[in-house]
C-alpha atoms as a PDB file:
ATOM      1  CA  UNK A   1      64.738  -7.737 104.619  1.00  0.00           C
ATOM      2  CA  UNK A   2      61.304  -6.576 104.810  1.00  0.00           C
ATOM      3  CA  UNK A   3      60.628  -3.077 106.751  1.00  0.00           C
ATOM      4  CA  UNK A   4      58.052  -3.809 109.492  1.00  0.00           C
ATOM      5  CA  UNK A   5      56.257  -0.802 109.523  1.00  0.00           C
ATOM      6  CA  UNK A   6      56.016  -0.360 105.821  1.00  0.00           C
ATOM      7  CA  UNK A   7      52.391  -1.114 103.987  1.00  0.00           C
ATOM      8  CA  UNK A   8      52.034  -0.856 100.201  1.00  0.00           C
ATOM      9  CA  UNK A   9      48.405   0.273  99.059  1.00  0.00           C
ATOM     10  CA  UNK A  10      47.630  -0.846  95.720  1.00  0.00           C
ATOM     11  CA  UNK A  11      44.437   0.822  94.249  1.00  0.00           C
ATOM     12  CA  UNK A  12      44.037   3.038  91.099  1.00  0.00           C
ATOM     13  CA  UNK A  13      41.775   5.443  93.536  1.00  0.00           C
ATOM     14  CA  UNK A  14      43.513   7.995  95.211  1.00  0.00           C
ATOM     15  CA  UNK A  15      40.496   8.392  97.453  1.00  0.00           C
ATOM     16  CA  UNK A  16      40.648   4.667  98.168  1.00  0.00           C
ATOM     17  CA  UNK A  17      44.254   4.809  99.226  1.00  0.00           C
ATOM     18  CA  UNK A  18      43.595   7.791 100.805  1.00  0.00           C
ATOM     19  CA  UNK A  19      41.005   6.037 103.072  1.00  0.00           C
ATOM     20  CA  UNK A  20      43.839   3.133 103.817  1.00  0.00           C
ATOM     21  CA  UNK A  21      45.708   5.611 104.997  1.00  0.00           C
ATOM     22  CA  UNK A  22      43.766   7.631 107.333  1.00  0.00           C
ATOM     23  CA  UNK A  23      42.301   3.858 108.888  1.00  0.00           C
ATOM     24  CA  UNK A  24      45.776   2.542 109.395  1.00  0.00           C
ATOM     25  CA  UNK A  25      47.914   5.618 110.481  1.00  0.00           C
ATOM     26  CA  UNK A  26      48.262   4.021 113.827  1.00  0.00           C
ATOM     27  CA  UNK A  27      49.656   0.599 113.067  1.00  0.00           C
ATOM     28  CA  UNK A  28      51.857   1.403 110.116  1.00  0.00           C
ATOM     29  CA  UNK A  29      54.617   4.453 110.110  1.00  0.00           C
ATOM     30  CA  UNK A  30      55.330   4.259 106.792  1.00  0.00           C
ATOM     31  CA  UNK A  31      52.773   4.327 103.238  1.00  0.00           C
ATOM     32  CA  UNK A  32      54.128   2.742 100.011  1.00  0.00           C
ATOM     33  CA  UNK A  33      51.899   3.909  97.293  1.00  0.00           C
ATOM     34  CA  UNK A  34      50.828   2.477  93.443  1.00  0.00           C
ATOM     35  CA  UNK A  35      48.102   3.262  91.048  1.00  0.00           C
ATOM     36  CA  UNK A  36      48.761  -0.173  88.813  1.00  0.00           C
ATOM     37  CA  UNK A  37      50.196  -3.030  89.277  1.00  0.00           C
ATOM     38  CA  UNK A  38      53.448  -2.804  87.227  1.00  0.00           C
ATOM     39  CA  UNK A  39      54.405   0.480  89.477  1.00  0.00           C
ATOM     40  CA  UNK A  40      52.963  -1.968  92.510  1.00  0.00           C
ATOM     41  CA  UNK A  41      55.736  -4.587  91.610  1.00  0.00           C
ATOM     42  CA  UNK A  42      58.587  -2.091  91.354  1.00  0.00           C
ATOM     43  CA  UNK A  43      57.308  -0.708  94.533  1.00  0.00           C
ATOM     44  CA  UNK A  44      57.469  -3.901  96.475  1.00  0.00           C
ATOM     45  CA  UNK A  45      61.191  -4.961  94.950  1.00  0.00           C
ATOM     46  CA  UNK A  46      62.606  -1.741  96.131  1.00  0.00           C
ATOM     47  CA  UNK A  47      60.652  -0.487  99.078  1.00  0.00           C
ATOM     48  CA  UNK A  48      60.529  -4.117 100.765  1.00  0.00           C
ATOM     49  CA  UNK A  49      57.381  -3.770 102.229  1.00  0.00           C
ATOM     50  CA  UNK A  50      56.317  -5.866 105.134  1.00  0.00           C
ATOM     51  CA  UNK A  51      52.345  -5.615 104.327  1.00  0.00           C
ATOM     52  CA  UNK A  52      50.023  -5.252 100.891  1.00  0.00           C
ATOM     53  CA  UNK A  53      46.584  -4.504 100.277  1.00  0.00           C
ATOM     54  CA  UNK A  54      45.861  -4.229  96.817  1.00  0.00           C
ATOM     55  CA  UNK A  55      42.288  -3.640  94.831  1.00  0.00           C
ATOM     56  CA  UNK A  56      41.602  -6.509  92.253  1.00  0.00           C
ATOM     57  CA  UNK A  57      40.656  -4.450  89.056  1.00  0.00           C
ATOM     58  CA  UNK A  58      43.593  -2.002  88.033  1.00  0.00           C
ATOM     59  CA  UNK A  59      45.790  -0.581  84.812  1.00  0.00           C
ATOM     60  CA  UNK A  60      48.597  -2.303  83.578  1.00  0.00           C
ATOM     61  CA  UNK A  61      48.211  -5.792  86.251  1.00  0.00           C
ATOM     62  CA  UNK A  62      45.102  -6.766  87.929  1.00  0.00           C
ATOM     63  CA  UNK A  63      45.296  -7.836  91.404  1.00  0.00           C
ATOM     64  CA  UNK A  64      45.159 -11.513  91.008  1.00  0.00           C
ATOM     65  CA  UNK A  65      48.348 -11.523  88.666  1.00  0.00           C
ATOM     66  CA  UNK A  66      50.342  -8.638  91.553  1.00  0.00           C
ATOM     67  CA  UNK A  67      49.617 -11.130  94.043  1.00  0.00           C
ATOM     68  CA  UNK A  68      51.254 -14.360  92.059  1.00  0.00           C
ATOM     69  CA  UNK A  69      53.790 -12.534  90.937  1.00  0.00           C
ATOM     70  CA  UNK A  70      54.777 -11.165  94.376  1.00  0.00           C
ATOM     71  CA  UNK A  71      54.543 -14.690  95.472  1.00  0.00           C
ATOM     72  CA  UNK A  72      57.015 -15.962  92.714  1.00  0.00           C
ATOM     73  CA  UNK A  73      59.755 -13.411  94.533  1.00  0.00           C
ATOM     74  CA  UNK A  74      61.826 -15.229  97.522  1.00  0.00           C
ATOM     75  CA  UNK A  75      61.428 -12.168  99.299  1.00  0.00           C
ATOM     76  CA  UNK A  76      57.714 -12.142  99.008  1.00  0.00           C
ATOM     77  CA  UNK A  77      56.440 -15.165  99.742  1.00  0.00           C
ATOM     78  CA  UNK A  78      55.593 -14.823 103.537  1.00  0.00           C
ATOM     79  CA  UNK A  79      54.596 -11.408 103.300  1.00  0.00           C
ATOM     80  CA  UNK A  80      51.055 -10.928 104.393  1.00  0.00           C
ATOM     81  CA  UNK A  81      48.979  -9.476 101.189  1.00  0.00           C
ATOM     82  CA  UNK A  82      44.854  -8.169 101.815  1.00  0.00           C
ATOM     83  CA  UNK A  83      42.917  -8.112  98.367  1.00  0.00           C
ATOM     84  CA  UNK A  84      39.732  -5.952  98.602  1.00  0.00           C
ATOM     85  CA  UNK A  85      37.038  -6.365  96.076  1.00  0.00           C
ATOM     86  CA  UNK A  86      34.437  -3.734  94.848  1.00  0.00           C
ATOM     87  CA  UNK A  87      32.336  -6.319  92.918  1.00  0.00           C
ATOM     88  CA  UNK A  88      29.328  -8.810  93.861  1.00  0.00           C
ATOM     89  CA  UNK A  89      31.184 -11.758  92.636  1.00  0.00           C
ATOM     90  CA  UNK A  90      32.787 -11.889  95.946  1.00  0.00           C
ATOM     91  CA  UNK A  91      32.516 -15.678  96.406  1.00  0.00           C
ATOM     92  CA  UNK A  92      34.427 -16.154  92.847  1.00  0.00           C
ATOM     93  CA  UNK A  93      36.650 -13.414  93.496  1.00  0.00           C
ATOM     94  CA  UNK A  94      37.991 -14.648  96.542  1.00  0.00           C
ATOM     95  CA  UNK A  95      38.339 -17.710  95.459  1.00  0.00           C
ATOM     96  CA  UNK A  96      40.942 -16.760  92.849  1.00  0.00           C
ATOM     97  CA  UNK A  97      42.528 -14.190  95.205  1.00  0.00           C
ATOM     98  CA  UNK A  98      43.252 -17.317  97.467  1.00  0.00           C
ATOM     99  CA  UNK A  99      44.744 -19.468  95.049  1.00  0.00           C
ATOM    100  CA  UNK A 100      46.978 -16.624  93.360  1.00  0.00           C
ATOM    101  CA  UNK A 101      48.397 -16.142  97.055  1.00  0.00           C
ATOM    102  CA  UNK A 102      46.028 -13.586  99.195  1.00  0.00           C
ATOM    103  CA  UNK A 103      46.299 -14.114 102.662  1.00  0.00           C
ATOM    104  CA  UNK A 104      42.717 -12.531 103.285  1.00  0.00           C
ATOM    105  CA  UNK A 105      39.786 -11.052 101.233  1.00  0.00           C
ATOM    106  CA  UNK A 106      37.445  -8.003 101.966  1.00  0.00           C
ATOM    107  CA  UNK A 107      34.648  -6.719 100.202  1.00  0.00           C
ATOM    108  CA  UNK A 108      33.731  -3.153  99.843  1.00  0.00           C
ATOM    109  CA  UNK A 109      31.963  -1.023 101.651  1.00  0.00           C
ATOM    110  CA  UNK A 110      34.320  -2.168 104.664  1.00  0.00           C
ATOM    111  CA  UNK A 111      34.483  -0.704 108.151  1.00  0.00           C
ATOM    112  CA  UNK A 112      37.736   0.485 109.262  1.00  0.00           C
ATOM    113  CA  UNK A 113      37.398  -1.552 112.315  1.00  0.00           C
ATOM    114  CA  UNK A 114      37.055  -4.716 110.087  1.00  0.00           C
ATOM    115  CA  UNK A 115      40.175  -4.087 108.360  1.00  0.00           C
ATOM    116  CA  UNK A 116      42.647  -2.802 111.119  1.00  0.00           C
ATOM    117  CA  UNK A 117      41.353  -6.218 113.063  1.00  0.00           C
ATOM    118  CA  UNK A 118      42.570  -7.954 109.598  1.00  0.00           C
ATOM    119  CA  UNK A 119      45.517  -6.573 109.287  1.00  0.00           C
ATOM    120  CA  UNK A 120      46.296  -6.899 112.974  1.00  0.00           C
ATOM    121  CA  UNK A 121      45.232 -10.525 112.844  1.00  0.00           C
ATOM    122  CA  UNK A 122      47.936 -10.994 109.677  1.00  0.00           C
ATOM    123  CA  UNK A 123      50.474  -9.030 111.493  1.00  0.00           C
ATOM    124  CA  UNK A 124      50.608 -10.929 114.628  1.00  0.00           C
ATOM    125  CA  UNK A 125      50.215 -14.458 112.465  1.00  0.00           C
ATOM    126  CA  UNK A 126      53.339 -13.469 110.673  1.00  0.00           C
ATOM    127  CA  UNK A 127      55.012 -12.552 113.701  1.00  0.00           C
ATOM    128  CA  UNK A 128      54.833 -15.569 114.889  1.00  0.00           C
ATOM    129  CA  UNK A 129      55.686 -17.581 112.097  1.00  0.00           C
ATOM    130  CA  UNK A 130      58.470 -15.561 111.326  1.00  0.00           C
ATOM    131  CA  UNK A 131      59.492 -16.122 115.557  1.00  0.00           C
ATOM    132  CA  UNK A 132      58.983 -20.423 114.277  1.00  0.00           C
ATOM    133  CA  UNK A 133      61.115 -19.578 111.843  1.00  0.00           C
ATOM    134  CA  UNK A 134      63.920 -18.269 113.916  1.00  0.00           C
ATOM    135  CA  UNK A 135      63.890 -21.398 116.370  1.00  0.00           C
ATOM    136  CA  UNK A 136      63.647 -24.070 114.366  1.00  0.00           C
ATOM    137  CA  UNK A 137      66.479 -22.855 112.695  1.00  0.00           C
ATOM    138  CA  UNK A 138      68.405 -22.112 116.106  1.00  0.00           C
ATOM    139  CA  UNK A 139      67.290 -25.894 116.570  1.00  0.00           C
ATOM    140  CA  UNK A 140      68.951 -27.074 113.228  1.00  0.00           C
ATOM    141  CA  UNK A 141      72.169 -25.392 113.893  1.00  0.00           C
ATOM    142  CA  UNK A 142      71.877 -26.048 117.524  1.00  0.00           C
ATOM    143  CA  UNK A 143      71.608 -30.157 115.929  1.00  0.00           C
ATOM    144  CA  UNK A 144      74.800 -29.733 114.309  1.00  0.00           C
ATOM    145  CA  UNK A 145      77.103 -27.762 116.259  1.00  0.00           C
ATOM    146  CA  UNK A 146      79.266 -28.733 119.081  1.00  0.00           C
ATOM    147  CA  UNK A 147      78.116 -26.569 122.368  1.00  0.00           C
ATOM    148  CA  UNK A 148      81.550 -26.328 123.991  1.00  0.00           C
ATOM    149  CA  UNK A 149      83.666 -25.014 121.139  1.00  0.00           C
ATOM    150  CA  UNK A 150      80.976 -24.167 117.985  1.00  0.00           C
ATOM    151  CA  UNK A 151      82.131 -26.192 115.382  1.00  0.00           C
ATOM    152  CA  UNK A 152      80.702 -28.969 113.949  1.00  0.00           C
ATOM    153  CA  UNK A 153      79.479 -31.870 115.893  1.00  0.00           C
ATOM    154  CA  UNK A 154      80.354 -35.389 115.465  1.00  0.00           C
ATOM    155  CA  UNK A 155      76.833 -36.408 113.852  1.00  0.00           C
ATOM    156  CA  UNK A 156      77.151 -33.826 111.201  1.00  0.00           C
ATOM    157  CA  UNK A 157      80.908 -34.401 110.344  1.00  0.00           C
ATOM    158  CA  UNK A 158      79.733 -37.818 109.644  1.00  0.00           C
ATOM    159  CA  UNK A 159      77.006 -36.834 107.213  1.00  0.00           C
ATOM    160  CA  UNK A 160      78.733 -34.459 105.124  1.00  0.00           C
ATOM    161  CA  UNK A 161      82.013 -36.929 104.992  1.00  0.00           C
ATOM    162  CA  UNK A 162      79.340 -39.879 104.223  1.00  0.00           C
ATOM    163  CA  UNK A 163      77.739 -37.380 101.373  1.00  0.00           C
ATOM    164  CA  UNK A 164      80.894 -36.038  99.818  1.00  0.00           C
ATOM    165  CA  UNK A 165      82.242 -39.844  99.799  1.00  0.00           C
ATOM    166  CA  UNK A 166      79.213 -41.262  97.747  1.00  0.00           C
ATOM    167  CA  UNK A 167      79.180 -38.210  95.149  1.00  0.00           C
ATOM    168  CA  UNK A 168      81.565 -39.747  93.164  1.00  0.00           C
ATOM    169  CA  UNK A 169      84.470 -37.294  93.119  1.00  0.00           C
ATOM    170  CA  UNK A 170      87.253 -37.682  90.991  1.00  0.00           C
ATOM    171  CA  UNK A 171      88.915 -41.309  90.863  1.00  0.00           C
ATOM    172  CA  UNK A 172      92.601 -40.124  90.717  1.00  0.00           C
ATOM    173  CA  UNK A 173      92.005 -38.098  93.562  1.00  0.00           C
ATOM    174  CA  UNK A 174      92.484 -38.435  97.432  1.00  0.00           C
ATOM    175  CA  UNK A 175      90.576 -38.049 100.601  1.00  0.00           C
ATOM    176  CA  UNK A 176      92.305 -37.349 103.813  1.00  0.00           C
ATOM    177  CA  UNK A 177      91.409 -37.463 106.926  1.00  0.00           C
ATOM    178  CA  UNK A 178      93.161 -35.684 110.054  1.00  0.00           C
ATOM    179  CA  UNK A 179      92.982 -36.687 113.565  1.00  0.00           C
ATOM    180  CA  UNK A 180      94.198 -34.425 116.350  1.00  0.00           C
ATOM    181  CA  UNK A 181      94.218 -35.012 120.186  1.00  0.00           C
ATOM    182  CA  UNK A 182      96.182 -32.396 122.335  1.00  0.00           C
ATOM    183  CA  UNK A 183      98.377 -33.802 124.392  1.00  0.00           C
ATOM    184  CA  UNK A 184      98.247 -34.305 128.060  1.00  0.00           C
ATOM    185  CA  UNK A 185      94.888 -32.928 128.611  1.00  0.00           C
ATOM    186  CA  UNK A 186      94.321 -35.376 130.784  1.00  0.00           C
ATOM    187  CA  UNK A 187      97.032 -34.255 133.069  1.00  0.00           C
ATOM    188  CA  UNK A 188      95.879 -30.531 132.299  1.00  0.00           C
ATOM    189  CA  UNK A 189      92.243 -31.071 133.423  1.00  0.00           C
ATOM    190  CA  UNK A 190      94.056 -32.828 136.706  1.00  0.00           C
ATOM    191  CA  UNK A 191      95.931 -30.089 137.434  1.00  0.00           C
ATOM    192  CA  UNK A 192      94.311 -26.952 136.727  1.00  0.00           C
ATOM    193  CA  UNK A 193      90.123 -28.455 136.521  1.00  0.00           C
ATOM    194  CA  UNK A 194      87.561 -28.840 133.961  1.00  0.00           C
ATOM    195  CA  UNK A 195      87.050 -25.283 133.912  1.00  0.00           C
ATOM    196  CA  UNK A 196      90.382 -24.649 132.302  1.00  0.00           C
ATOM    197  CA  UNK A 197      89.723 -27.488 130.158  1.00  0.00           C
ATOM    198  CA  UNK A 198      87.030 -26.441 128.377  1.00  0.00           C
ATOM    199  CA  UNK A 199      88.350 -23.068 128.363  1.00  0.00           C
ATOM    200  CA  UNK A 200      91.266 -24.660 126.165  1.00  0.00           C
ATOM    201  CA  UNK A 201      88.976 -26.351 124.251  1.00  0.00           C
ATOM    202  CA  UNK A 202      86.554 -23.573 123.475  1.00  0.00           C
ATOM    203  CA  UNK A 203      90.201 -21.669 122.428  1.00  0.00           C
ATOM    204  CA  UNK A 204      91.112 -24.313 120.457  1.00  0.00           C
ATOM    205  CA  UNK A 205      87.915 -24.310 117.941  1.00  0.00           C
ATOM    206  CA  UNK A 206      88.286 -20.902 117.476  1.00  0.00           C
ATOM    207  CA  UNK A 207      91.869 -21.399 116.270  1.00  0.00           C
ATOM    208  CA  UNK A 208      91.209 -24.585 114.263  1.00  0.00           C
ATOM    209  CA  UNK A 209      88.238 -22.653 113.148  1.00  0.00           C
ATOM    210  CA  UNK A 210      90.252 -19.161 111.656  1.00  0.00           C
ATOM    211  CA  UNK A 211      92.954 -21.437 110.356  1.00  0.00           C
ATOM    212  CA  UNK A 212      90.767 -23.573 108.125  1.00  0.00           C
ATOM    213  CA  UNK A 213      90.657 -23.250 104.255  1.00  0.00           C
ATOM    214  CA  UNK A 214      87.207 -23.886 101.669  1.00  0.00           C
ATOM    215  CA  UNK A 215      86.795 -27.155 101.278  1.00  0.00           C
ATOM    216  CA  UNK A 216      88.307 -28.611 104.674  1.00  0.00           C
ATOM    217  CA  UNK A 217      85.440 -30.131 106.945  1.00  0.00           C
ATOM    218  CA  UNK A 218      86.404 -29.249 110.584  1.00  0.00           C
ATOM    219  CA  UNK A 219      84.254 -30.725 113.447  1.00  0.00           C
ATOM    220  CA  UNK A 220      85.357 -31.787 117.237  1.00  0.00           C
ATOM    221  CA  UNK A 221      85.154 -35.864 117.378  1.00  0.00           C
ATOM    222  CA  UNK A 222      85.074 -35.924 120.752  1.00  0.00           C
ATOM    223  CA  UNK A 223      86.234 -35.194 123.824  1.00  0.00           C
ATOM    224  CA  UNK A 224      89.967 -33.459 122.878  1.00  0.00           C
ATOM    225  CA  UNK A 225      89.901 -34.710 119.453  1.00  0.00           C
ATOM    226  CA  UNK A 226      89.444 -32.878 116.609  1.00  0.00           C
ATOM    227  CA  UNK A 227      89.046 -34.004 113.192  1.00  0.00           C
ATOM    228  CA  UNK A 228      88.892 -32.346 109.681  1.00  0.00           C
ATOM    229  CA  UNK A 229      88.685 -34.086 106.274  1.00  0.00           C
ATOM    230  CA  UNK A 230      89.858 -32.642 102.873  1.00  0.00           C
ATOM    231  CA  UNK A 231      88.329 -34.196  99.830  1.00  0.00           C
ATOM    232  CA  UNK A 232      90.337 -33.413  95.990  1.00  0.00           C
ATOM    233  CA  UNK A 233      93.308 -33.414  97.259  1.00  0.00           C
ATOM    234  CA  UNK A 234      96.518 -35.255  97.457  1.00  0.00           C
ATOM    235  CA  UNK A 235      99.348 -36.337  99.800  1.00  0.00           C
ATOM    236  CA  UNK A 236     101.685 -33.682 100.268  1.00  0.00           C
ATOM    237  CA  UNK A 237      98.380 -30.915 100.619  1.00  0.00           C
ATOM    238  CA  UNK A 238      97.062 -33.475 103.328  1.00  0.00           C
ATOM    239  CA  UNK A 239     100.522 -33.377 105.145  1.00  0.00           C
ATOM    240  CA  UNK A 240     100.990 -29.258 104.429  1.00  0.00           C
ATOM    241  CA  UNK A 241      97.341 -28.756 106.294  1.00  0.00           C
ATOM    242  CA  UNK A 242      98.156 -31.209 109.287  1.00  0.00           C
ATOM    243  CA  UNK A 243     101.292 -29.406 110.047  1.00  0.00           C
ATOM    244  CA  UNK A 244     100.196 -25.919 109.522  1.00  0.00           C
ATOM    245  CA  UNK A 245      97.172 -26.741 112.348  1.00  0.00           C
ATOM    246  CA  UNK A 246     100.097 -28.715 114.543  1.00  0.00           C
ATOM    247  CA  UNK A 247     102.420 -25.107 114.148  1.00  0.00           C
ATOM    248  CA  UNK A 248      99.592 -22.961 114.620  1.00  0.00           C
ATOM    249  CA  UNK A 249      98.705 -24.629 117.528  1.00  0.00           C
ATOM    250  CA  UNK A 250     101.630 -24.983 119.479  1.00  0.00           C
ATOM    251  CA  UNK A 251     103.194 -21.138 118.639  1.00  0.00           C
ATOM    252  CA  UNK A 252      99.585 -19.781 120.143  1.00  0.00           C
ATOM    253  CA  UNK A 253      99.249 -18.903 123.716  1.00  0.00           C
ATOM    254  CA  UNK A 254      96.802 -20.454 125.369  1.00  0.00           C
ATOM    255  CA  UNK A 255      97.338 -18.760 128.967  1.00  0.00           C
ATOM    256  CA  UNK A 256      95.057 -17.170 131.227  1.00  0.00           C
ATOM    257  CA  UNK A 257      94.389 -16.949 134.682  1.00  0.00           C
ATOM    258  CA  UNK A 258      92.616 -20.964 134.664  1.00  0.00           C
ATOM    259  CA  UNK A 259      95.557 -21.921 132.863  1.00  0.00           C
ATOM    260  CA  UNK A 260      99.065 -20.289 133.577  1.00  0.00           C
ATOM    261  CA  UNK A 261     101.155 -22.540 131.034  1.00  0.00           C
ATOM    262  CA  UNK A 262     101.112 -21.063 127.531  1.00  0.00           C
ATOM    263  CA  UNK A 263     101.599 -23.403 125.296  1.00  0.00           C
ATOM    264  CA  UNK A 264      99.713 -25.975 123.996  1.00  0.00           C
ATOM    265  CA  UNK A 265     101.079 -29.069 121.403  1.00  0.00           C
ATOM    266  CA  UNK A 266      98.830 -31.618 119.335  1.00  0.00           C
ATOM    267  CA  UNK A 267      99.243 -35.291 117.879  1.00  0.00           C
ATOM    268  CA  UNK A 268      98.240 -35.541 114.749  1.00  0.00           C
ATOM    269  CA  UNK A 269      96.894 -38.688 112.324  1.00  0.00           C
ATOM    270  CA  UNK A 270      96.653 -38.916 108.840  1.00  0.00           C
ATOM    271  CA  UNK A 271      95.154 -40.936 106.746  1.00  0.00           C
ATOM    272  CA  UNK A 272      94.768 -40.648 102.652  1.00  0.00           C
ATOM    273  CA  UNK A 273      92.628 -42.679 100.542  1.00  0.00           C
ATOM    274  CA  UNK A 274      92.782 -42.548  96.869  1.00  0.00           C
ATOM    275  CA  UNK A 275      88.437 -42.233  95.574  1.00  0.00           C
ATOM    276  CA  UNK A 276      89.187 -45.084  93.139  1.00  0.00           C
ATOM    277  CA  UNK A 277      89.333 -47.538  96.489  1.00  0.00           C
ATOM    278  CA  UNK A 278      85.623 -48.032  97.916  1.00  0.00           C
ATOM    279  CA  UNK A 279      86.589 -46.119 101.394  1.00  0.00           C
ATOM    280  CA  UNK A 280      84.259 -45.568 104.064  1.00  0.00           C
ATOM    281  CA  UNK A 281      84.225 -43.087 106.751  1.00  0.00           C
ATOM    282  CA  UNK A 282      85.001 -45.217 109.441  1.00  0.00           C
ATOM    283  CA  UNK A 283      88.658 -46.563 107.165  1.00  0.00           C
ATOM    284  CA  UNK A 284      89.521 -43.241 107.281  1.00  0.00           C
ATOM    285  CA  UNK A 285      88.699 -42.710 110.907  1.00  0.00           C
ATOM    286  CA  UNK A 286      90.014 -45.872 112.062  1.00  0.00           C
ATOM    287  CA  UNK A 287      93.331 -45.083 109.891  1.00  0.00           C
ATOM    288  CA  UNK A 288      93.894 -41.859 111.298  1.00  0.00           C
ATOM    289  CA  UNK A 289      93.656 -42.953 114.618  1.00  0.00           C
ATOM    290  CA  UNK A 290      96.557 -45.536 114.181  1.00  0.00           C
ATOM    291  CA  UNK A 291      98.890 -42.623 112.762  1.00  0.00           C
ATOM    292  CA  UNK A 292      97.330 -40.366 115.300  1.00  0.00           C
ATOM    293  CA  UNK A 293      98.417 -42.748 118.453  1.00  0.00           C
ATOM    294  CA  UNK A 294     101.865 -43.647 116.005  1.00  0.00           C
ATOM    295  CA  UNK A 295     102.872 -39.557 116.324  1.00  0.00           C
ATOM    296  CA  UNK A 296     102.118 -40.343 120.631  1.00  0.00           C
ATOM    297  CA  UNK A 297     104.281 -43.198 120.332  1.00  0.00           C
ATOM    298  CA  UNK A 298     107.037 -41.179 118.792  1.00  0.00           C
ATOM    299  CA  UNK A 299     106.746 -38.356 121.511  1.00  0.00           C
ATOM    300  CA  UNK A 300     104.084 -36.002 120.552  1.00  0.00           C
ATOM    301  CA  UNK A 301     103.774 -32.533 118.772  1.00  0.00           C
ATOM    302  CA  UNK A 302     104.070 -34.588 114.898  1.00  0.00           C
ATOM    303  CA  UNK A 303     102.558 -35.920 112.441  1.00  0.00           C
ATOM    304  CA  UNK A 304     101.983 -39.259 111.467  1.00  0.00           C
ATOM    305  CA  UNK A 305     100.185 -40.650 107.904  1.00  0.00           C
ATOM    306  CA  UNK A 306      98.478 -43.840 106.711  1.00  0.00           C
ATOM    307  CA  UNK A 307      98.166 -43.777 103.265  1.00  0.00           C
ATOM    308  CA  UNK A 308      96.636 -46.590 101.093  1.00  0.00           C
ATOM    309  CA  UNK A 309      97.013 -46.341  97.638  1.00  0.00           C
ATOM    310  CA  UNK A 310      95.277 -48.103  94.858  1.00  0.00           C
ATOM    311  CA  UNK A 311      95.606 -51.297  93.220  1.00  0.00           C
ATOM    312  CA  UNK A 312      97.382 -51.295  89.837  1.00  0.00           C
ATOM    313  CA  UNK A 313      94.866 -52.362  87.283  1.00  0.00           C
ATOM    314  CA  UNK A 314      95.198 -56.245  86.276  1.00  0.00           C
ATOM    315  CA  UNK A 315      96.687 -56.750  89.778  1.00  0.00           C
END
């Protein structure tokens, strides 16, 4: 992370950097300082500076190749860079500083007015790019995630399942998909309101959420379903991970002044597909919610599985 009141100067004048200084003591706190462009590198990759201005004609590194090579870095990419020029090939020289990466030119003599209004004008450009930044990627996340309970969304469940699925994992292997609904929420939400309802609910994500293991993809499905899918994996894992959700659901206590009652029990569905059979998302979904309605049937708080196994060859 880049400190935001950190400049490097870049100039193999101490006067010049000197001058940089004195101009921009009141919008910077903090002066990085190199003499080449090799000690201007190391500079920026430990110092993390949120602004450069470097001279063009230096020891070691000119300018031109600083500025490309600064852009190269992840962390330097967005980080607003000034190249000043002392020569009267300004046209020529700014139009290479552009293409190695400056993000504005000035030509000596300058006033210090002119470049504290540059800088200024990068400054508040990257601040708001960097505030885009931040929303759009609230927005993506915000595009993905369930409101109520944070976890996944339906939408994106059904995009990663749809992606894993056509990757072509291993043919011998299984996917598995588990349904859950809890039980009675109907009656819950009827007796104690929607308020305690979603308070359940938002409980229950965070459960299903600390519970799950790499490579399980947890997302709510729906209304007091949940769902999670495991992908290389095989029959008795599949069964292992639907009861240690169903155990760790009903042994937590879910009370609180919206909901008195502490305990809590789920249905669960499972369905297992071996990759070598050309299963969709919506077999294993519509599987799972046979054996999910099957453990209802039975009385609740179980498990139930559909499994379909592969054709023998030359069958």
């Amino acid at each position: 992370m880049t400190d935001t009141g950190k400049v490097l100067l870049v100039d193999d004048s101490q006067t010049a950097r000197s001058a940089m200084k004195t101009a921009l003591k009141g919008t910077f706190s903090h002066f990085v300082e190199a003499d080449d462009g090799l000690t201007a590198i190391k500079a920026f990759v430990e110092e993390k500076p949120c602004f450069i201005i470097t001279d063009i004609e230096m020891p070691s590194i000119n300018g031109y190749k600083l500025i490309s090579t600064i852009r190269a870095m992840e962390d330097g990419q967005n980080v607003p860079i000034i190249m000043i020029s002392g020569t009267k090939q300004s046209l020529k020289n700014r139009l290479t500083g552009f293409n190695a990466g400056a993000s504005d030119f000035i030509v000596k003599p300058y006033e210090d007015e002119e470049l504290i209004a540059r800088v200024k004008s990068l400054l508040r450009i990257h601040r708001l790019m960097e505030e885009l930044k931040v929303k759009n990627t609230l927005l993506e996340k915000l595009a993905v995630t369930d409101e109520l309970t944070g976890l996944n969304n339906r939408r994106h469940f059904f995009d990663a399942v749809k992606t894993q699925v056509s990757a072509g994992l291993r043919p011998q292997c299984k996917t598995a998909c588990l349904l859950m609904d809890i039980d009675h929420f109907k009656k819950t939400n009827d007796t104690h309101g929607h308020a305690a309802g979603d308070e359940i609910l938002r409980k229950m994500g965070r459960l299903l959420n600390s519970c799950k293991r790499d490579g399980e993809l947890l997302a709510r499905f729906g209304g007091e379903e949940f769902v999670i899918c495991l992908f290389n994996t095989d029959s008795e894992s599949a069964l292992l991970a639907a009861e240690r959700f169903r155990h760790l659901i009903k042994s937590y206590d879910f009370s609180s002044p919206l909901f008195p009652e502490r305990q809590i029990t789920v249905s669960v569905g499972v369905s297992i597909y071996t990759q070598a059979l050309p299963v969709s998302i919506d077999d294993l979904i519509k599987t799972a919610d046979k054996a999910m309605y099957q453990s209802k049937a039975d009385g609740r708080d179980r498990v139930s599985i559909y499994e379909e196994f592969a054709p023998k060859a030359g069958a």
